[in-house]
C-alpha atoms as a PDB file:
ATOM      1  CA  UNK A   1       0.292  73.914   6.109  1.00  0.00           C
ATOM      2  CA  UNK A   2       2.204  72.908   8.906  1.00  0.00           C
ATOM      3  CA  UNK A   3      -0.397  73.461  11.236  1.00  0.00           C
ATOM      4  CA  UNK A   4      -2.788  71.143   9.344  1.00  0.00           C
ATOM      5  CA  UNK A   5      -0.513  68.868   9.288  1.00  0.00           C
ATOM      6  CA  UNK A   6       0.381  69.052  13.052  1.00  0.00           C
ATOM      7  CA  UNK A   7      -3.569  68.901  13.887  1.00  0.00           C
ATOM      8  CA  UNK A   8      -4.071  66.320  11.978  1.00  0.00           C
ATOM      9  CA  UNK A   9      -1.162  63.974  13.354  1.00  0.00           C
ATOM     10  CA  UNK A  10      -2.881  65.104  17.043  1.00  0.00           C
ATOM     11  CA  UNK A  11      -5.959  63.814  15.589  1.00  0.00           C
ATOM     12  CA  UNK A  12      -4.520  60.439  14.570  1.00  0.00           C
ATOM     13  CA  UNK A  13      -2.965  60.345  18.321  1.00  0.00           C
ATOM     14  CA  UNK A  14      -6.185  60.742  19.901  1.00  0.00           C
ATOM     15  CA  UNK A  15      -8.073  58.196  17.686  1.00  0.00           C
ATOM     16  CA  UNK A  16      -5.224  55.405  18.629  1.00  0.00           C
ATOM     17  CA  UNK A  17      -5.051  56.237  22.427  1.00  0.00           C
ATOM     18  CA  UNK A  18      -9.044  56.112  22.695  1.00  0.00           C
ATOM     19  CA  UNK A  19      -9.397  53.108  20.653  1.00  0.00           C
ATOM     20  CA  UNK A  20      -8.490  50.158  23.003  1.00  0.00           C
ATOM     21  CA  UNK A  21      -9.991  51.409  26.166  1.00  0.00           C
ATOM     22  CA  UNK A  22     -11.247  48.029  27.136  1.00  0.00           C
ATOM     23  CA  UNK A  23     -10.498  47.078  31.016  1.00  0.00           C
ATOM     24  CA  UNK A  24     -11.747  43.820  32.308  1.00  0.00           C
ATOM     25  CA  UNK A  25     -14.141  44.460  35.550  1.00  0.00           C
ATOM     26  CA  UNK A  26     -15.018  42.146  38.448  1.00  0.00           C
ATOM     27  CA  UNK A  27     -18.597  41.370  38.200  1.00  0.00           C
ATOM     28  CA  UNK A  28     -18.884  42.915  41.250  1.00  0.00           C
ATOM     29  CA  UNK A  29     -17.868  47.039  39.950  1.00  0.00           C
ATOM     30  CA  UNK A  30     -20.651  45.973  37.033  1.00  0.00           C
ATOM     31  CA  UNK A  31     -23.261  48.838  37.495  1.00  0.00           C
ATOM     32  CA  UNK A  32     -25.531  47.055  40.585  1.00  0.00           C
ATOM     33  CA  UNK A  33     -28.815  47.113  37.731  1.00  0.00           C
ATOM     34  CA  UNK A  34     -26.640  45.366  35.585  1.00  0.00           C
ATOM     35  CA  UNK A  35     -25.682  42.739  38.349  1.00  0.00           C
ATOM     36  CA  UNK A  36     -29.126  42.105  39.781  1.00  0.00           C
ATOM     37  CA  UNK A  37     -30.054  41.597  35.861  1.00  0.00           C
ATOM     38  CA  UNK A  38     -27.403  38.922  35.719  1.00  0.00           C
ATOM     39  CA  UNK A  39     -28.500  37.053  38.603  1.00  0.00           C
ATOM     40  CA  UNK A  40     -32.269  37.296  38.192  1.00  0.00           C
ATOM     41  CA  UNK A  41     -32.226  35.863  34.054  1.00  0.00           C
ATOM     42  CA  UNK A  42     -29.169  34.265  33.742  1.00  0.00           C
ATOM     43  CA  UNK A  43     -28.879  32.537  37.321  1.00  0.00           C
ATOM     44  CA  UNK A  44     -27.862  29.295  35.112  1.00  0.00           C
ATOM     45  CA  UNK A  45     -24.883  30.122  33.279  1.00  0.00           C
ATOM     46  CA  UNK A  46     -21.379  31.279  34.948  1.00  0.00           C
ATOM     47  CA  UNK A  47     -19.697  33.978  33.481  1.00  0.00           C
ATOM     48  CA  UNK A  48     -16.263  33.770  32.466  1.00  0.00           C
ATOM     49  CA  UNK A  49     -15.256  37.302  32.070  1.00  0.00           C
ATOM     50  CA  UNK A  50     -16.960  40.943  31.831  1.00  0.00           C
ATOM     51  CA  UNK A  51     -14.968  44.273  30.819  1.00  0.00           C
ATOM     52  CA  UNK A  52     -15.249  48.271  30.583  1.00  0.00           C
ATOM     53  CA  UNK A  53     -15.249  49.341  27.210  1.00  0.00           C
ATOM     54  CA  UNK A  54     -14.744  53.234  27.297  1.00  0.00           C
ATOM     55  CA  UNK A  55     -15.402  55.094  24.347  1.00  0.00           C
ATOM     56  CA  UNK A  56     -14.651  59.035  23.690  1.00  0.00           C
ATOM     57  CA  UNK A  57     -18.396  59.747  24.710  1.00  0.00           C
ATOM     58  CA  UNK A  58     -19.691  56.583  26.018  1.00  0.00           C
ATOM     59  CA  UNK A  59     -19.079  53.786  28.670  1.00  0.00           C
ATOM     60  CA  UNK A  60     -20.404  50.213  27.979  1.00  0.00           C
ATOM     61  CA  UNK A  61     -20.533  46.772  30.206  1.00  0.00           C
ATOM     62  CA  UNK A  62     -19.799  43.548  28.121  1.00  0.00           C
ATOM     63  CA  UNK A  63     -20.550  40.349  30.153  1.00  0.00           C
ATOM     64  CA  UNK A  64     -19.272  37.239  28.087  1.00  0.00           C
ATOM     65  CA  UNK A  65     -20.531  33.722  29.744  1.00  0.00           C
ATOM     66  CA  UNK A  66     -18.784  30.230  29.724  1.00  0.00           C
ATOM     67  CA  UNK A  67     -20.425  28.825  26.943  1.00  0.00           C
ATOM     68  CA  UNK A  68     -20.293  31.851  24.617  1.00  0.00           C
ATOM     69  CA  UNK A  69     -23.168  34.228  25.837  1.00  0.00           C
ATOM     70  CA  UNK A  70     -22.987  37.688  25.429  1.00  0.00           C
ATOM     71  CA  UNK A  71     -24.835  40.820  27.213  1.00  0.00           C
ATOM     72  CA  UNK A  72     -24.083  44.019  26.568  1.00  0.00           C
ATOM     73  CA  UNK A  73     -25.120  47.300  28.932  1.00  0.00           C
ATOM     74  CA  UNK A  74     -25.021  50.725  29.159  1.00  0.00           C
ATOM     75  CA  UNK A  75     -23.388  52.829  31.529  1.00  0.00           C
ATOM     76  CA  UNK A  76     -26.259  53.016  33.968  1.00  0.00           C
ATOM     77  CA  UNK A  77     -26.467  48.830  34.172  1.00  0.00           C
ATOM     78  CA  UNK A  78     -29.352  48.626  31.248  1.00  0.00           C
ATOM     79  CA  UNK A  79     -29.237  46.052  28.894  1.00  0.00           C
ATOM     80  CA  UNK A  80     -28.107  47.004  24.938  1.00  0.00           C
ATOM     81  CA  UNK A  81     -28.103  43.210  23.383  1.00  0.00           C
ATOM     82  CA  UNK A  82     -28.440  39.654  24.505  1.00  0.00           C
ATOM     83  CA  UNK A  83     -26.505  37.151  22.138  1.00  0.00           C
ATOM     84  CA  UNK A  84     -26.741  33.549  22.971  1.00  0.00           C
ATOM     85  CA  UNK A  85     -24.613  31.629  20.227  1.00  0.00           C
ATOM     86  CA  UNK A  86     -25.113  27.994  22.449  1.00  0.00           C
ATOM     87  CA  UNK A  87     -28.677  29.432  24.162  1.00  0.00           C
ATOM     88  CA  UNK A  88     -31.300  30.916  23.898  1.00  0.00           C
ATOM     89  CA  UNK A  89     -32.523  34.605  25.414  1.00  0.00           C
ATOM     90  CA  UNK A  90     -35.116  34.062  28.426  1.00  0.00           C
ATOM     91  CA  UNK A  91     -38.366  34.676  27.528  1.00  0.00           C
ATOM     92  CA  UNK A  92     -38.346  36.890  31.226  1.00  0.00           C
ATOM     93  CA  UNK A  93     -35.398  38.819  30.050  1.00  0.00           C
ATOM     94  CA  UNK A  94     -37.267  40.185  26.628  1.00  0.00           C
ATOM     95  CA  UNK A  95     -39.888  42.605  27.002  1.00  0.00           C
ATOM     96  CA  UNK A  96     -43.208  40.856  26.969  1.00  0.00           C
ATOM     97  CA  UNK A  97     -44.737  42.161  24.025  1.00  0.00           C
ATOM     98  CA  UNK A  98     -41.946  41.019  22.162  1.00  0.00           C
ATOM     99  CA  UNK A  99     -42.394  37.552  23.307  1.00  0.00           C
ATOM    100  CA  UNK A 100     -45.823  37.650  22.658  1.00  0.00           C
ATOM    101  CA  UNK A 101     -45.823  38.689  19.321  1.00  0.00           C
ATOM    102  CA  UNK A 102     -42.969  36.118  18.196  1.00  0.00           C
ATOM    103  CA  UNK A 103     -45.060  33.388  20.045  1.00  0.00           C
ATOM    104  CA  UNK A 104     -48.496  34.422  18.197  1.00  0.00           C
ATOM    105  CA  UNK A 105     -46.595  34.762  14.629  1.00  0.00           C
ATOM    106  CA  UNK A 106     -44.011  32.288  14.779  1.00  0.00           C
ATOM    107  CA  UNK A 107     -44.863  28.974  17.882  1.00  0.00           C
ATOM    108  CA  UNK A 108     -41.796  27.330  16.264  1.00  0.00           C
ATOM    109  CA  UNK A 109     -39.256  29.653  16.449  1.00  0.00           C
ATOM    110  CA  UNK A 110     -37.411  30.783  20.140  1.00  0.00           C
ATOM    111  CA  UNK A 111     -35.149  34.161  20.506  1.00  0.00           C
ATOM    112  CA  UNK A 112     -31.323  33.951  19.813  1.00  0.00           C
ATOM    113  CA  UNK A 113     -30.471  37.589  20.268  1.00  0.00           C
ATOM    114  CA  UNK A 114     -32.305  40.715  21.330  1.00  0.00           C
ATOM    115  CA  UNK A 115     -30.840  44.282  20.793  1.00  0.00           C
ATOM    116  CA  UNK A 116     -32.044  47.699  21.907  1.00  0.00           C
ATOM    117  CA  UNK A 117     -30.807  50.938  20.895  1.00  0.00           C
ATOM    118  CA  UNK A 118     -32.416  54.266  20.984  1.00  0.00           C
ATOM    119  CA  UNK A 119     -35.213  53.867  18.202  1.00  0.00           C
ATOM    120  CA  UNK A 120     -35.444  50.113  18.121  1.00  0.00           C
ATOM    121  CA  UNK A 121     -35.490  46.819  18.981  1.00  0.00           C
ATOM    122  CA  UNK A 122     -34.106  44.138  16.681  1.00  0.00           C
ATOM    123  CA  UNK A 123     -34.778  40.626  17.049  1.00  0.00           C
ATOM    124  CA  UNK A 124     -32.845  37.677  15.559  1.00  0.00           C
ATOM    125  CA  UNK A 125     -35.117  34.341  15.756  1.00  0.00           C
ATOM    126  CA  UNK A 126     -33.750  30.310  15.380  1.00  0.00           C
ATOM    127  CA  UNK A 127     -35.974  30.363  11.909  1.00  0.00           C
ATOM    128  CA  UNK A 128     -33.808  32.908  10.138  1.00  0.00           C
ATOM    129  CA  UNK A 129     -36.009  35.901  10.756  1.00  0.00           C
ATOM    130  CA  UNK A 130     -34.963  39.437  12.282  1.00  0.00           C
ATOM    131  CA  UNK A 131     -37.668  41.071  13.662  1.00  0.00           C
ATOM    132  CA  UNK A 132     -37.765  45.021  14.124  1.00  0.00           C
ATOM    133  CA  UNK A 133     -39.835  46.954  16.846  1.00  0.00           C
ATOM    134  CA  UNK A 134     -39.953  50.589  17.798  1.00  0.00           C
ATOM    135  CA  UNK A 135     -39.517  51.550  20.583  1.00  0.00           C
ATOM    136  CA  UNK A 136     -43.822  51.162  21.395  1.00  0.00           C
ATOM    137  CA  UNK A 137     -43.412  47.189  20.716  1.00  0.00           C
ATOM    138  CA  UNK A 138     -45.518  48.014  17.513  1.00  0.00           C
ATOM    139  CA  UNK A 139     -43.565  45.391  14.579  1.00  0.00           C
ATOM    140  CA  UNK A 140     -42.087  47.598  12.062  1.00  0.00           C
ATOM    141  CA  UNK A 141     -40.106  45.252   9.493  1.00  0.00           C
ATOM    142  CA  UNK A 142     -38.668  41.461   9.033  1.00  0.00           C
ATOM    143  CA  UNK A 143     -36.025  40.110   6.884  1.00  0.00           C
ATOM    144  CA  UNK A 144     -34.910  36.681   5.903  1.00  0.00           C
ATOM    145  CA  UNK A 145     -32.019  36.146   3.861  1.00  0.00           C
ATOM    146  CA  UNK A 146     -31.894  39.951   1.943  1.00  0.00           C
ATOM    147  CA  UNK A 147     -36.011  39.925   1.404  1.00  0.00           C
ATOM    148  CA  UNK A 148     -37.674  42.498   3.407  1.00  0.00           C
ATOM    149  CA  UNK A 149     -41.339  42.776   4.744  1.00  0.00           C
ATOM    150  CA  UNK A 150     -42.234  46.182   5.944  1.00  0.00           C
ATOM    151  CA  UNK A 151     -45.502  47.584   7.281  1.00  0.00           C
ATOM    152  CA  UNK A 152     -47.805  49.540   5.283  1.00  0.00           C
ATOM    153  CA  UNK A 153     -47.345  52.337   8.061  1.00  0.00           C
ATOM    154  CA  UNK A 154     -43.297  53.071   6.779  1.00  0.00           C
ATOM    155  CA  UNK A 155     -43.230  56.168   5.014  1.00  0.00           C
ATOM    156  CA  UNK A 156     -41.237  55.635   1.895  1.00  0.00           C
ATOM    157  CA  UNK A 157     -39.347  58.653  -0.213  1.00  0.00           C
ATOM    158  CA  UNK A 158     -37.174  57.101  -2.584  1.00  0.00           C
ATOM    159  CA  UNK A 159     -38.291  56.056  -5.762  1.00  0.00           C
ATOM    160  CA  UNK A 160     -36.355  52.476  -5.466  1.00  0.00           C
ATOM    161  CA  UNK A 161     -37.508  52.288  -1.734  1.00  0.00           C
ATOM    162  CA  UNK A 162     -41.398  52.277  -3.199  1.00  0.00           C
ATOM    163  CA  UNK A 163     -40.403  49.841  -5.284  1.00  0.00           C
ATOM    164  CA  UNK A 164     -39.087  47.672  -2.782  1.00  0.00           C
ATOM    165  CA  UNK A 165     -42.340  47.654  -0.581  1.00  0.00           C
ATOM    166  CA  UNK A 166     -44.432  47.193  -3.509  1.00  0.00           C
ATOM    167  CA  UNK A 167     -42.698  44.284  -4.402  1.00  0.00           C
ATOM    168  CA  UNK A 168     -42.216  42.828  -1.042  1.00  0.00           C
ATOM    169  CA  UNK A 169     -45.862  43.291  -0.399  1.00  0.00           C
ATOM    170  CA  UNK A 170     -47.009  40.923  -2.886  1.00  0.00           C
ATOM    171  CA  UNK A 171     -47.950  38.084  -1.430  1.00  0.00           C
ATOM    172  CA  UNK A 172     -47.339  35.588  -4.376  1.00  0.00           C
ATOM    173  CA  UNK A 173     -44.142  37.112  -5.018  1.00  0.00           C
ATOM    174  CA  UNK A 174     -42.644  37.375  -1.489  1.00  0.00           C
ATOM    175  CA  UNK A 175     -43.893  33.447  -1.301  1.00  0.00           C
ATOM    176  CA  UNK A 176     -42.495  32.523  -4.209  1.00  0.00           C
ATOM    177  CA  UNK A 177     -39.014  33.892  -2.838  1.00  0.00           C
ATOM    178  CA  UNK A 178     -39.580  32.095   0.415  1.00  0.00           C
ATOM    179  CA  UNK A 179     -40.195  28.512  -1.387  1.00  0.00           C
ATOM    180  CA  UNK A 180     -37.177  29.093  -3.981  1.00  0.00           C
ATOM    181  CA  UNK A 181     -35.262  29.599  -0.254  1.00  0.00           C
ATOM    182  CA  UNK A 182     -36.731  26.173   1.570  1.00  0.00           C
ATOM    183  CA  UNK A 183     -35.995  24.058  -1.445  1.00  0.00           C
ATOM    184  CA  UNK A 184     -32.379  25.940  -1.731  1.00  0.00           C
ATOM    185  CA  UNK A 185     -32.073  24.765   2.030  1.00  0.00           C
ATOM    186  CA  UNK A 186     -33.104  21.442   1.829  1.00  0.00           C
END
């Protein structure tokens, strides 16, 4: 007993101590891919701070801007997520399939926040949408407000997940949703 309770109080150690590992950085010891990143899309803004956030198993790059930007990389200077609260993402700094599909399927709407992880790509447009890509560029799912769009090519296993996609997949009933949520908006 009281060497479950002595591992456990270790445990509780360790989890504080690694917890706040952030360190601000110079832009300068930012990974050099992240850097040249920096200066090659967002040449306009100035950044106010970046910082080191070490985890137990991972390393990541924040980069926060004057007027509220946000990047985010991995260890090796790669983007993870663009947030642009005041901006918008350049259109050179989002994969080009990504851009092309969001100009094809929505002309109105520009990119407020792009993030990557190791299956996909969500996108977060100014009309409300999020967009989801693997990791091919092929469009996988939307969402606006809690209603959900996915492609016939999802494989579904749950009983209630089937029932989702059938009912999201009706045209007059996922319209129907969408007017109820314009006139709520206006």
């Amino acid at each position: 007993m009281k060497k479950l309770v002595f591992f456990l109080v270790c445990l509780f150690t360790m989890q504080v101590v690694v917890a706040d590992n952030d360190k601000p950085v110079t832009f300068e010891q930012l990974p050099q891919a992240a850097q040249s990143f920096v200066k090659k899309h967002f040449a306009d803004r100035n950044v106010a701070f970046s910082k080191m956030d070490k985890d137990i198993f991972d390393v990541t790059y924040d980069v926060m801007f004057v007027n509220g930007d946000k990047l985010e990389f991995d260890k090796q200077g790669n983007w993870k997520e663009m947030k642009c609260k005041h901006g918008l993402v350049p259109e050179t700094a989002v994969p080009a399939q990504i851009v092309k599909y969001v100009k094809t399927n929505y002309p109105e709407a520009k990119i407020l926040q792009i993030e990557k992880d190791r299956y996909e790509y969500e996108v977060k447009l100014s009309n409300f949408w999020d967009l989801k890509f693997d990791l091919k560029f092929n469009w996988v799912s939307r969402n606006l407000v809690g209603i959900i769009f996915y492609t016939r090519k999802v494989l579904l296993t749950s009983h209630y997940e089937k029932r989702l996609f059938e009912h999201a997949s009706q045209p007059r009933v996922a319209g129907s949703d969408i007017r109820l949520l314009s006139y709520l908006w206006s």
